[in-house]
Protein backbone atom coordinates (compact mmCIF):
# COMPACT_ATOMS: atom_id res chain seq x y z
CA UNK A 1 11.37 26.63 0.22
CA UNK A 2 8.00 27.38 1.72
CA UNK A 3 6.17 25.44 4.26
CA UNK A 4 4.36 22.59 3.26
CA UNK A 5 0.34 22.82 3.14
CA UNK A 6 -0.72 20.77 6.21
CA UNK A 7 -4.45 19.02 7.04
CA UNK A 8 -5.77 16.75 9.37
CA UNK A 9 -5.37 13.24 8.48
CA UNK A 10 -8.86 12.73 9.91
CA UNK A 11 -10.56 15.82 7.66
CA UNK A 12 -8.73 14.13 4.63
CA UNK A 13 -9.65 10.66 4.80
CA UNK A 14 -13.28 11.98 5.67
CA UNK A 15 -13.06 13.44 2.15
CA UNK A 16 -11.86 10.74 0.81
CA UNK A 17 -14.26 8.37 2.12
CA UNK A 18 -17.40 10.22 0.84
CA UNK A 19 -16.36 10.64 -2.46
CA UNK A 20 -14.94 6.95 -3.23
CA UNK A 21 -15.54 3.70 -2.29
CA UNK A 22 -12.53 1.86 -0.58
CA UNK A 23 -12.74 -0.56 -3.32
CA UNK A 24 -12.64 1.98 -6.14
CA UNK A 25 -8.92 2.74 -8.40
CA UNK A 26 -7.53 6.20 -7.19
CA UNK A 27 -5.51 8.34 -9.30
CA UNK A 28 -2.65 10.61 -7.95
CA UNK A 29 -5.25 13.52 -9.73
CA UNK A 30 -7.74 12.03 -7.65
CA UNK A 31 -5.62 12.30 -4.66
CA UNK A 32 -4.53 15.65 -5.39
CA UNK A 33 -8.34 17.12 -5.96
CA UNK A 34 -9.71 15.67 -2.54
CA UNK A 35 -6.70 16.96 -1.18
CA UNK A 36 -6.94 20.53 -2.73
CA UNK A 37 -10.85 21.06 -1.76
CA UNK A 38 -10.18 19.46 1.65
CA UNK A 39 -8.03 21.95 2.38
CA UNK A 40 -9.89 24.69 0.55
CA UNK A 41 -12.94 23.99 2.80
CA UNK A 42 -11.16 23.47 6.00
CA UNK A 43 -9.35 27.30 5.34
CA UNK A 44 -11.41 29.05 3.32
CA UNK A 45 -7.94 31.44 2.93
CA UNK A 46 -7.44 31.22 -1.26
CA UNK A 47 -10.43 29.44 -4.14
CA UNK A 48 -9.52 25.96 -5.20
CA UNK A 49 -7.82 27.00 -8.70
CA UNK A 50 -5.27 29.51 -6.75
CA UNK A 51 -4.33 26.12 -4.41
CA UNK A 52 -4.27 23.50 -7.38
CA UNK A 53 -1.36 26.03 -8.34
CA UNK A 54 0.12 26.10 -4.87
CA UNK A 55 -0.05 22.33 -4.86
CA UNK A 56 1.49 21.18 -7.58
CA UNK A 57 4.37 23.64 -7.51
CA UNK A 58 4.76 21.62 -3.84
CA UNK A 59 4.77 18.93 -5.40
CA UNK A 60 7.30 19.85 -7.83
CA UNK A 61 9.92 21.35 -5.53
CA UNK A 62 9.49 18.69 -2.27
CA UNK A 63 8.06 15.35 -4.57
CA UNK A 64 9.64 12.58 -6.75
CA UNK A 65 6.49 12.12 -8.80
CA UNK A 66 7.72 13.71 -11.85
CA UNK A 67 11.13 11.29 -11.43
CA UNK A 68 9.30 8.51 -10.62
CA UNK A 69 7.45 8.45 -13.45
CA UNK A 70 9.67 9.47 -16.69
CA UNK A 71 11.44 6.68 -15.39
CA UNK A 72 8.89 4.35 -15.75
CA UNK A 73 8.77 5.47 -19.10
CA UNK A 74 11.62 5.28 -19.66
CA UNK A 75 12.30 1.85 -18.33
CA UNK A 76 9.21 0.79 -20.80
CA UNK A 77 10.25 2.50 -23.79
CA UNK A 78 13.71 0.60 -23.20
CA UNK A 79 12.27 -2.44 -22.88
CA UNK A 80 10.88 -2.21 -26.06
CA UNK A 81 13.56 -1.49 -27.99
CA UNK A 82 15.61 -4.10 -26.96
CA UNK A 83 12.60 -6.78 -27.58
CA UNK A 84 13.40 -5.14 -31.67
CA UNK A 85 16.63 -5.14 -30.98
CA UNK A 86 16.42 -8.95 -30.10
CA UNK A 87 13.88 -9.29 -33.26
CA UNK A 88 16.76 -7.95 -35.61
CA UNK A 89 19.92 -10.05 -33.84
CA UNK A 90 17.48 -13.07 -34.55
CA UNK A 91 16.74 -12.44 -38.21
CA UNK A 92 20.31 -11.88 -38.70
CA UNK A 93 21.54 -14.36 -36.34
CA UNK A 94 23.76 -12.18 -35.05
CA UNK A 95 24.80 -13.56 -31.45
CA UNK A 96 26.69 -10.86 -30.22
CA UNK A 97 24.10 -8.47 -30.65
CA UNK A 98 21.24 -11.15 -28.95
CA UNK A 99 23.42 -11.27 -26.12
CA UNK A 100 23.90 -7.29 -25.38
CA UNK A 101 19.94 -6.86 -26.02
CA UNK A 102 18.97 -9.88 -23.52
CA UNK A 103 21.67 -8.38 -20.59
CA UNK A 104 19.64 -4.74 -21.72
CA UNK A 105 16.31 -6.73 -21.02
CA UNK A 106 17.15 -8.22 -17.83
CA UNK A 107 18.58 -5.00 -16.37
CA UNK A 108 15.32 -3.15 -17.57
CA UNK A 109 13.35 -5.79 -16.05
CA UNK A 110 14.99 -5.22 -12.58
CA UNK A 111 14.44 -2.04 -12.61
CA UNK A 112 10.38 -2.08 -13.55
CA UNK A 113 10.69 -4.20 -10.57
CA UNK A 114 12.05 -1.94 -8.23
CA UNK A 115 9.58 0.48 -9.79
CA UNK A 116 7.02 -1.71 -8.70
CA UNK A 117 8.09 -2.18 -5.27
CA UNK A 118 7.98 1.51 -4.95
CA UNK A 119 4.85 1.59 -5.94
CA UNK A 120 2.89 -1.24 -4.27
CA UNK A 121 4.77 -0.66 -0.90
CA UNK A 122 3.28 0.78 2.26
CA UNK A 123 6.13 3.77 3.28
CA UNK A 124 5.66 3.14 6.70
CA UNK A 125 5.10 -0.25 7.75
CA UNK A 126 6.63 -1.79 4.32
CA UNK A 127 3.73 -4.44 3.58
CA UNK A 128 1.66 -4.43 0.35
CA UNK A 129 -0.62 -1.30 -0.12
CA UNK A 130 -4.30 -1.43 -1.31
CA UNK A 131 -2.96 -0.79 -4.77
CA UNK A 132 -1.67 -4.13 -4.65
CA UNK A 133 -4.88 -5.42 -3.01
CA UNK A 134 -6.86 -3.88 -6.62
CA UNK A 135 -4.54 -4.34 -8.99
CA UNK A 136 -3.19 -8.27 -8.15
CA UNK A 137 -5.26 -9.66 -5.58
CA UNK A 138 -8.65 -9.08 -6.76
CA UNK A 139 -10.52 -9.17 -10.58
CA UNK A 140 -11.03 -6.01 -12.50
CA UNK A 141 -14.35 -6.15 -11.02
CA UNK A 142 -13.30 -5.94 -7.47
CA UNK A 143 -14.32 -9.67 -6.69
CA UNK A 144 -12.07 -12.37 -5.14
CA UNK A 145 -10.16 -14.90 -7.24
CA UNK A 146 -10.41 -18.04 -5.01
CA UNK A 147 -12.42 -19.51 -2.52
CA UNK A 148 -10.61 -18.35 1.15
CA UNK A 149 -11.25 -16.60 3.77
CA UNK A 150 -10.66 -12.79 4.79
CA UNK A 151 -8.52 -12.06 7.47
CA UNK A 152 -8.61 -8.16 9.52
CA UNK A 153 -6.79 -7.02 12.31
CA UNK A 154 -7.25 -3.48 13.49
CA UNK A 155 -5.36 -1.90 16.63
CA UNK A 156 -7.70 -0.67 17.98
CA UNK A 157 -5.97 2.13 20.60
CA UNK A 158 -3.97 3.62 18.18
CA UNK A 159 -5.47 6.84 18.46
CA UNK A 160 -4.36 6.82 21.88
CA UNK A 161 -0.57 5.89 21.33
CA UNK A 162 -0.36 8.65 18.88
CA UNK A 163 -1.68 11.19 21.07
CA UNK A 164 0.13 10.14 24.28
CA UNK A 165 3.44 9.23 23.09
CA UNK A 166 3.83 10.77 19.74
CA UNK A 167 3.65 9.96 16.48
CA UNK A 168 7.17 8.16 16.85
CA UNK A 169 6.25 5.50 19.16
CA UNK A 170 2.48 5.02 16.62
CA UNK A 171 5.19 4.01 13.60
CA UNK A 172 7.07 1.48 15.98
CA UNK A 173 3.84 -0.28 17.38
CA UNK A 174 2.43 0.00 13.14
CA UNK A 175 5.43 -1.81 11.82
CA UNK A 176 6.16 -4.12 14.72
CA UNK A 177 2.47 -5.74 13.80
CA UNK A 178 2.45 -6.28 10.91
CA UNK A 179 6.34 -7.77 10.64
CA UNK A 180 4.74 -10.11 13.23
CA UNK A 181 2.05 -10.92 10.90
CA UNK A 182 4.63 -11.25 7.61
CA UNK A 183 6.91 -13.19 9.53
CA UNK A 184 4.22 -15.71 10.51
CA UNK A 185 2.24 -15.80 6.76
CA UNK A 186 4.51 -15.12 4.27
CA UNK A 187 6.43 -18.60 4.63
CA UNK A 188 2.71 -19.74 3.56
CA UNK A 189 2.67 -17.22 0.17
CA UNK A 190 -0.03 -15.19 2.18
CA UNK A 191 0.77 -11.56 1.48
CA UNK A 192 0.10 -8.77 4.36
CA UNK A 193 -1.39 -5.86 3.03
CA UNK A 194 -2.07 -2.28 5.25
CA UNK A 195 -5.70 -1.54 4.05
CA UNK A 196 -6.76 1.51 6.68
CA UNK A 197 -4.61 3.51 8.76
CA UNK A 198 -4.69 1.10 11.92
CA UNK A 199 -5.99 -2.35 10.00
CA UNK A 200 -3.92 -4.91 8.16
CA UNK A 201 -5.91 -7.85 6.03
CA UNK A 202 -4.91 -10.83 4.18
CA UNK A 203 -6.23 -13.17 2.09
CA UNK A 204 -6.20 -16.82 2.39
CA UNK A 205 -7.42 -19.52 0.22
CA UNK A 206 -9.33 -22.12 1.18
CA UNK A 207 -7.02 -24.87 1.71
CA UNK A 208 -4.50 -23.42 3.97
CA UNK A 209 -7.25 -20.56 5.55
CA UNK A 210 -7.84 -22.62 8.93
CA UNK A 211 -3.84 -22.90 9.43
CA UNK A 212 -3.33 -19.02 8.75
CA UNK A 213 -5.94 -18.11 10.98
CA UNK A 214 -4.20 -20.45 13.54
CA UNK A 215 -1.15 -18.53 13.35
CA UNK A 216 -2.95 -15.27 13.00
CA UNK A 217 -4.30 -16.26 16.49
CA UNK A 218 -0.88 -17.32 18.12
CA UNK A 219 0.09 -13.83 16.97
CA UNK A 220 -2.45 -11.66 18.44
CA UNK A 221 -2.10 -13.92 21.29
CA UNK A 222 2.15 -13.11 21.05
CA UNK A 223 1.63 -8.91 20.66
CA UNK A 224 -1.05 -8.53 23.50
CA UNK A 225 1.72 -9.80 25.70
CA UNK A 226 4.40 -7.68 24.35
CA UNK A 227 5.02 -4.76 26.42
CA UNK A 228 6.83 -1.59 24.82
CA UNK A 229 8.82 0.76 26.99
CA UNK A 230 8.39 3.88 25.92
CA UNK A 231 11.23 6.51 27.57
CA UNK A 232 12.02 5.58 31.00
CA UNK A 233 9.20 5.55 32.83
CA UNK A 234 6.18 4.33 30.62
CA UNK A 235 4.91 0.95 29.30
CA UNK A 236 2.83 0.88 26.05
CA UNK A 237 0.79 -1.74 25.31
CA UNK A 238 -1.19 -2.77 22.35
CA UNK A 239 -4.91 -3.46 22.25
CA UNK A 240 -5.67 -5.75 18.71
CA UNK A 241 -8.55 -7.08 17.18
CA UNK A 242 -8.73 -9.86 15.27
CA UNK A 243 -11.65 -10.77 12.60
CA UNK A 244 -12.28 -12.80 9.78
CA UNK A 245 -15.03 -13.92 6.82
CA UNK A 246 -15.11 -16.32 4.58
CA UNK A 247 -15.54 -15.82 0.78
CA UNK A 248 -15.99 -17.38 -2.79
CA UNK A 249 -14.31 -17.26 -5.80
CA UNK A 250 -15.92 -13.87 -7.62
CA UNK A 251 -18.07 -12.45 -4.23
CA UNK A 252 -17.64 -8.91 -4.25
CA UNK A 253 -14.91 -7.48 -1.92
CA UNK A 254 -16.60 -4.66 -0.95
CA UNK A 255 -19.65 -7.19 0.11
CA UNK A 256 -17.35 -9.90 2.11
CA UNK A 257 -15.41 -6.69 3.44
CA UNK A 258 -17.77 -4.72 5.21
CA UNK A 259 -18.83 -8.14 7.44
CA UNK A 260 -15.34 -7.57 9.15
């Protein structure tokens, strides 16, 4: 198989950024278009319908998007017929057959679950995404649900981790802060979610907001004192930021967001 088409996370995200708001619902065809003029511009080797091409046959041969979603399908169109199925056992009281279509149901149901997972998880670190953020945190119209407050933390020399002990030792430090955070907020119901690269928010409502910032504190306070050997001779240690804003129930995201 060929090499796969490569750009700079920084060019890409640059793309990204001016044509969508972080707020706004991307499609995988969105991703894929920023992706193929990003790297149309940056190479200037082949025009932007000759690299859709490339692309998607990439996608094709190294991806699991195609998999991943005829089995959503799938696991949907399934669902539904064994809901008639039930319908029918019902009508004709037929036990036996209410039984096999409610075992079909659960089984279906676990696995739109894991299909969920999947999809709302962060591949490196494991917390939430921001598709989870958009699509169950926050209304259709990108405004919060509750009163609360808005809690950021950013590590803020991860640029130089990456670039003086490899890419490796960036993953470690990414998923050893925010398990800190989950460990600490989860027992509370407050879900972690990576939002940027390098910055992790989460929301709290209003009536337990001053105790999760306490422990959001204790844990900032915990990490800066954790020192990571990296090989045998050097020490890593993390420099975090910690910020928050409060909110009411339907401000704008976006709005509450940017005051970070």
């Amino acid at each position: 198989m060929p090499e796969l088409l490569k750009i700079k996370h920084s060019v890409f995200t640059q793309s990204m950024h001016e044509k969508y708001e972080p707020i706004a619902e991307i499609t995988s065809v969105d991703l894929f278009n920023v992706f193929v003029e990003a790297i149309s511009s940056e190479t200037n080797l082949l025009g932007e319908d000759k690299l859709k091409g490339l692309v998607y046959r990439q996608f094709r041969e190294y991806g699991d998007f195609d998999v991943t979603m005829q089995e959503a399908a799938k696991s949907v169109s399934d669902i539904q017929k064994s809901t008639k199925d039930a319908i029918v056992a019902i009508d004709n009281k037929d036990t036996v057959a209410l039984k096999k279509a409610y075992e079909q149901l659960k089984t279906y149901q676990k696995r739109i679950k894991e299909l969920e997972d999947y999809i709302y998880t962060d591949d490196v670190t494991g917390t939430y995404n921001r598709k989870f953020l958009v699509n169950h945190e926050l209304t259709k119209e990108g405004c919060f649900k509750y009163d609360g407050v808005l809690i950021g933390l950013s590590i803020n020399n991860f640029y130089h981790i990456n670039k003086d002990y490899g890419h490796d030792s960036g993953d470690t430090v990414l998923r050893y802060v925010s398990k800190s955070f989950e460990m600490n907020l989860q027992p509370m119901g407050i879900k972690v979610i990576r939002y940027l690269g390098t910055q992790f928010i989460a929301l709290a409502e209003d009536s337990i907001s001053q105790k999760a910032q306490d422990l959001c504190i204790k844990t900032v306070e915990s990490i800066l004192k954790k020192k990571f050997k990296i090989q045998s001779d050097k020490v890593l240690e993390i420099e975090l930021e910690f910020q928050k804003m409060n909110f009411k129930k339907e401000d704008d995201f976006q709005m509450v967001y940017k005051g970070l």
